[in-house]
N, C-alpha and C. Protein backbone atom coordinates (compact mmCIF):
# COMPACT_ATOMS: atom_id res chain seq x y z
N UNK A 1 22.40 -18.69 25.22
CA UNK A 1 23.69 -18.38 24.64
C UNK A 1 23.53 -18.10 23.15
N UNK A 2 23.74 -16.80 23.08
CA UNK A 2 23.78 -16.20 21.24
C UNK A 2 22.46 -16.00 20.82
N UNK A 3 21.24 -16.36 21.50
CA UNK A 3 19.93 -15.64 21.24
C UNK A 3 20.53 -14.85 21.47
N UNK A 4 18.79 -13.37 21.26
CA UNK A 4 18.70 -12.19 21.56
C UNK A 4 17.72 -12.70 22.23
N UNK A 5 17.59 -11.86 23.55
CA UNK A 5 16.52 -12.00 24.51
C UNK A 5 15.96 -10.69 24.40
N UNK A 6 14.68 -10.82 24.96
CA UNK A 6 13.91 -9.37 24.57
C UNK A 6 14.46 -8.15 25.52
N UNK A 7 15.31 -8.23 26.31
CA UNK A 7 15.84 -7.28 27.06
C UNK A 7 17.05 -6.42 26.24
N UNK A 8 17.62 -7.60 25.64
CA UNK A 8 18.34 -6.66 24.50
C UNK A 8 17.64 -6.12 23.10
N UNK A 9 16.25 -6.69 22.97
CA UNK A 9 15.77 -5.88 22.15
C UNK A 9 15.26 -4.96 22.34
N UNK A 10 14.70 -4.31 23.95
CA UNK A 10 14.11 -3.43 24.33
C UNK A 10 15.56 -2.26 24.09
N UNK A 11 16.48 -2.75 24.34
CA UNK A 11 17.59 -1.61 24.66
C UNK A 11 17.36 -1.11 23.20
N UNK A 12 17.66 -1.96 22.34
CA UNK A 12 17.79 -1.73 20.73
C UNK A 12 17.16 -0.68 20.34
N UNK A 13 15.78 -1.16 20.75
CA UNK A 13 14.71 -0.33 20.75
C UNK A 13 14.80 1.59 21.37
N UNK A 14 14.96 0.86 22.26
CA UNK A 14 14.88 2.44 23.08
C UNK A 14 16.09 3.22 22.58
N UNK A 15 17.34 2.88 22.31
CA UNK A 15 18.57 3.40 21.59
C UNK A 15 18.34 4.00 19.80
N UNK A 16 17.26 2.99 19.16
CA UNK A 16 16.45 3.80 17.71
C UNK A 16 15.58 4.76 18.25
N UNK A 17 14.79 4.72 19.14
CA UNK A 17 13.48 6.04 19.54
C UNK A 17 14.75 7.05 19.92
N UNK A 18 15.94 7.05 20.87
CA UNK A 18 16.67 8.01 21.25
C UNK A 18 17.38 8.45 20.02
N UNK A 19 17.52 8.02 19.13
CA UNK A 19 18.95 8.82 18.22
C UNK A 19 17.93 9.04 16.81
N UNK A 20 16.51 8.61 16.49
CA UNK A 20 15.74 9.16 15.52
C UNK A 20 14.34 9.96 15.57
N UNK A 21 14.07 9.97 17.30
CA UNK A 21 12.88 10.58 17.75
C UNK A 21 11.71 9.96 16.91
N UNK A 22 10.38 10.01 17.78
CA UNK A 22 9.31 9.21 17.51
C UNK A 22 8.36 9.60 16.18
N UNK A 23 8.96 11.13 15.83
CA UNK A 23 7.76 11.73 14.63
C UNK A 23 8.84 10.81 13.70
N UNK A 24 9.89 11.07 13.19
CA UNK A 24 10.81 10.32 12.38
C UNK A 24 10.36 8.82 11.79
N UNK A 25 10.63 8.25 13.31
CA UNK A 25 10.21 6.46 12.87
C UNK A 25 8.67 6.24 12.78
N UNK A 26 7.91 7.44 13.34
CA UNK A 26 6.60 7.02 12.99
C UNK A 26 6.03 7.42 11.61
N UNK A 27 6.54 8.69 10.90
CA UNK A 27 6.86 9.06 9.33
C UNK A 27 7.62 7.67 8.47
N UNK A 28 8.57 7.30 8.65
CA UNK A 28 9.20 5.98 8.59
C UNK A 28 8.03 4.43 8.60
N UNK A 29 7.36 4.57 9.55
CA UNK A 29 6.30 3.26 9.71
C UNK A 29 5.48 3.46 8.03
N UNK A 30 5.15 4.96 8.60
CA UNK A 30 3.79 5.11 7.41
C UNK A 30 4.19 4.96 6.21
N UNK A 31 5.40 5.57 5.65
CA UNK A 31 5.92 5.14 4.34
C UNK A 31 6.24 3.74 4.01
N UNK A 32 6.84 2.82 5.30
CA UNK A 32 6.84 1.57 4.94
C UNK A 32 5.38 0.84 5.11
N UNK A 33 4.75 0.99 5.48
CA UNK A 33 2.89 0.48 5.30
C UNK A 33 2.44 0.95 4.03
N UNK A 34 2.82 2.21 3.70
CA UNK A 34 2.22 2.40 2.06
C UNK A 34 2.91 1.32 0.94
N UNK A 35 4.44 1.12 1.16
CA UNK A 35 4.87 0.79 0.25
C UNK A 35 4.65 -1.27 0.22
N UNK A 36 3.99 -1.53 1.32
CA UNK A 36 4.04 -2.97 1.27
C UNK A 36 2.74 -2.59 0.96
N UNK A 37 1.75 -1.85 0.84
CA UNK A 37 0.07 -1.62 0.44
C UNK A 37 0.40 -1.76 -1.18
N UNK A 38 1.09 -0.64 -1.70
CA UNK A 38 0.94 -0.57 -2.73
C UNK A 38 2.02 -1.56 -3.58
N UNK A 39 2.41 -2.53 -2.77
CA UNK A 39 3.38 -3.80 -3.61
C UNK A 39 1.87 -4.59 -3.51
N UNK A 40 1.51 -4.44 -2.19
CA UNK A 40 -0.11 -6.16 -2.23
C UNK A 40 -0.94 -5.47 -3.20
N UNK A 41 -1.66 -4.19 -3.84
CA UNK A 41 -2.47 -3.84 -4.80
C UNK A 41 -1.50 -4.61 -6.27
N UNK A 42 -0.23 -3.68 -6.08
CA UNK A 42 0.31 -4.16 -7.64
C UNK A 42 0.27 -5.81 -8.21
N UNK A 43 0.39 -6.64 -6.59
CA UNK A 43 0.69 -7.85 -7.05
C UNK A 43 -1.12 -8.50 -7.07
N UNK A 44 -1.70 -8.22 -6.69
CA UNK A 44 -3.22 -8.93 -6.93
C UNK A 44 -3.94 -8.23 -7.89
N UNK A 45 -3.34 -7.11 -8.48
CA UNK A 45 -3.65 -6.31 -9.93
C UNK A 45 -3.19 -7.50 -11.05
N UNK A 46 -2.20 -7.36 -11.14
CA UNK A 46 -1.57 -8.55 -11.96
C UNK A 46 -1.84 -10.23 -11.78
N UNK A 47 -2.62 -10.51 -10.35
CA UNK A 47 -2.83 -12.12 -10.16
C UNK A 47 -4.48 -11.25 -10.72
N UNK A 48 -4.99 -10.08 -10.83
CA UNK A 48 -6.46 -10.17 -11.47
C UNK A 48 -6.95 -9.95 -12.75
N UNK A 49 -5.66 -9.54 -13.84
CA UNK A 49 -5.54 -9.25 -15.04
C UNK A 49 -5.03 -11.23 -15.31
N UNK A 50 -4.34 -12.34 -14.88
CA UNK A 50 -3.97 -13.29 -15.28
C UNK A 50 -4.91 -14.03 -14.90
N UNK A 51 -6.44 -13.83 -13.78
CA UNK A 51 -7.34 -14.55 -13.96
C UNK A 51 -8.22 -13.93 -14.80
N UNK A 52 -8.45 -12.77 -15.45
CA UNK A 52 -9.76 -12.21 -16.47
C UNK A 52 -8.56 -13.06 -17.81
N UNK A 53 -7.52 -12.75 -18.12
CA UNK A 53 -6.83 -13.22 -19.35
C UNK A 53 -7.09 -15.28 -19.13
N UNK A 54 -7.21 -15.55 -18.35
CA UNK A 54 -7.39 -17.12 -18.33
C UNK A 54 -8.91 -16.94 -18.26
N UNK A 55 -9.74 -16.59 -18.05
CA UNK A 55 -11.49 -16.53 -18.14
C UNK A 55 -11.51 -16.45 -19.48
N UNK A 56 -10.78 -15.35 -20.29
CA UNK A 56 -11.04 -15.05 -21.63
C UNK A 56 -10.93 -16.01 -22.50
N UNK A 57 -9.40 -17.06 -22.27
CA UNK A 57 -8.90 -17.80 -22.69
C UNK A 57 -10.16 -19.23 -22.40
N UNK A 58 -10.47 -19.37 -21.78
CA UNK A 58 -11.84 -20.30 -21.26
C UNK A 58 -12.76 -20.50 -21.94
N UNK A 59 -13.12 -19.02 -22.12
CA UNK A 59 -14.35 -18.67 -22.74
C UNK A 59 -14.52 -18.97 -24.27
N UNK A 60 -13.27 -18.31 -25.09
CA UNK A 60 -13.02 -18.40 -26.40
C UNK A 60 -13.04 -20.12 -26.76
N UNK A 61 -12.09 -20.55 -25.81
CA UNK A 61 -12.17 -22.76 -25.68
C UNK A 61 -13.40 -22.85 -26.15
N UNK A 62 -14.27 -22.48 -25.23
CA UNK A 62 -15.76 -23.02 -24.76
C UNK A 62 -16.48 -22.30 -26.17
N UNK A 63 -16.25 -21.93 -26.25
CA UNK A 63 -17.39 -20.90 -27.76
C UNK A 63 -16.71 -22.05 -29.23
N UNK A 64 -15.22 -22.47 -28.97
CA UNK A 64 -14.78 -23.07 -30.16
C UNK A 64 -15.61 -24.25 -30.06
N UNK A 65 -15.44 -25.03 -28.98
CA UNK A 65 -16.40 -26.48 -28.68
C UNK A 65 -17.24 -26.60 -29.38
N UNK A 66 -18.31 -25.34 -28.70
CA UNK A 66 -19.69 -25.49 -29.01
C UNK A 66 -20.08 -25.29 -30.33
N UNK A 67 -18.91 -24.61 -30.85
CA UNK A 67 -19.17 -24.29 -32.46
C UNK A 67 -19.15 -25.37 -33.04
N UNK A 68 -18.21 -26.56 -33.30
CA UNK A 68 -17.87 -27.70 -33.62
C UNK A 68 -18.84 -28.83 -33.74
N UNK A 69 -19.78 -29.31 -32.39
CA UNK A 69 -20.71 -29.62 -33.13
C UNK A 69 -22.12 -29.35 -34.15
N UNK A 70 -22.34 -27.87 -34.06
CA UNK A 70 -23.02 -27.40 -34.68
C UNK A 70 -22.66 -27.55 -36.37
N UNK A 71 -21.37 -27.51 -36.73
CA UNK A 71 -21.01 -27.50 -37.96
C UNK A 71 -20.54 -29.11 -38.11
N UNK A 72 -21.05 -30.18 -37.48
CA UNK A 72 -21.00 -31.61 -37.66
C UNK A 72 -22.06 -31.71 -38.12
N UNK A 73 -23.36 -31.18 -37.24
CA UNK A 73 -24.66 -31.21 -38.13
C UNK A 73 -24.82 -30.87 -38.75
N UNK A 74 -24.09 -29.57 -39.59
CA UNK A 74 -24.71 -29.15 -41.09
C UNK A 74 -23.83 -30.17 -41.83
N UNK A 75 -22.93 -31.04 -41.70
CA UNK A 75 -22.36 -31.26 -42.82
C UNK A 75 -23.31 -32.95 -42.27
N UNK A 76 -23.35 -33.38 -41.79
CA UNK A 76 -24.64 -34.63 -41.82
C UNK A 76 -26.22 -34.48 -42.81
N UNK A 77 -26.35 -33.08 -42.56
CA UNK A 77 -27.55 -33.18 -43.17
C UNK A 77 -27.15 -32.76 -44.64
């Protein structure tokens, strides 16, 4: 009661292939596969520019460190 059972989704179905024909929704598929392709590139472009910008950020840490005790020993001796 108030599901959809797959019998009414087959109708659904077969009622979109009848009133948009199959080159249509299959032109339709491919544009929507490009556009979720090129949202997953844009978004792991940007999660790969915020891990090189946090490496950088790491790196520069790590170079200040190491500088620090080096300039403890010149001022000891």
């Amino acid at each position: 009661m108030g599901g959809i059972s797959i019998w009414q989704l087959l109708i659904v179905a077969l009622i979109v292939v009848l009133l948009f024909g199959t080159k249509k929704l299959r032109s339709l598929g491919g544009d929507l596969g490009g556009a979720v392709k090129g949202f997953k590139s844009a978004m792991s472009s940007e999660d790969e520019a915020k891990a090189i910008e946090e490496k950088e950020v790491a790196q520069t840490s790590q170079q200040a460190e190491e500088k620090k005790p080096e300039s403890k020993d010149k001022e000891q001796a």
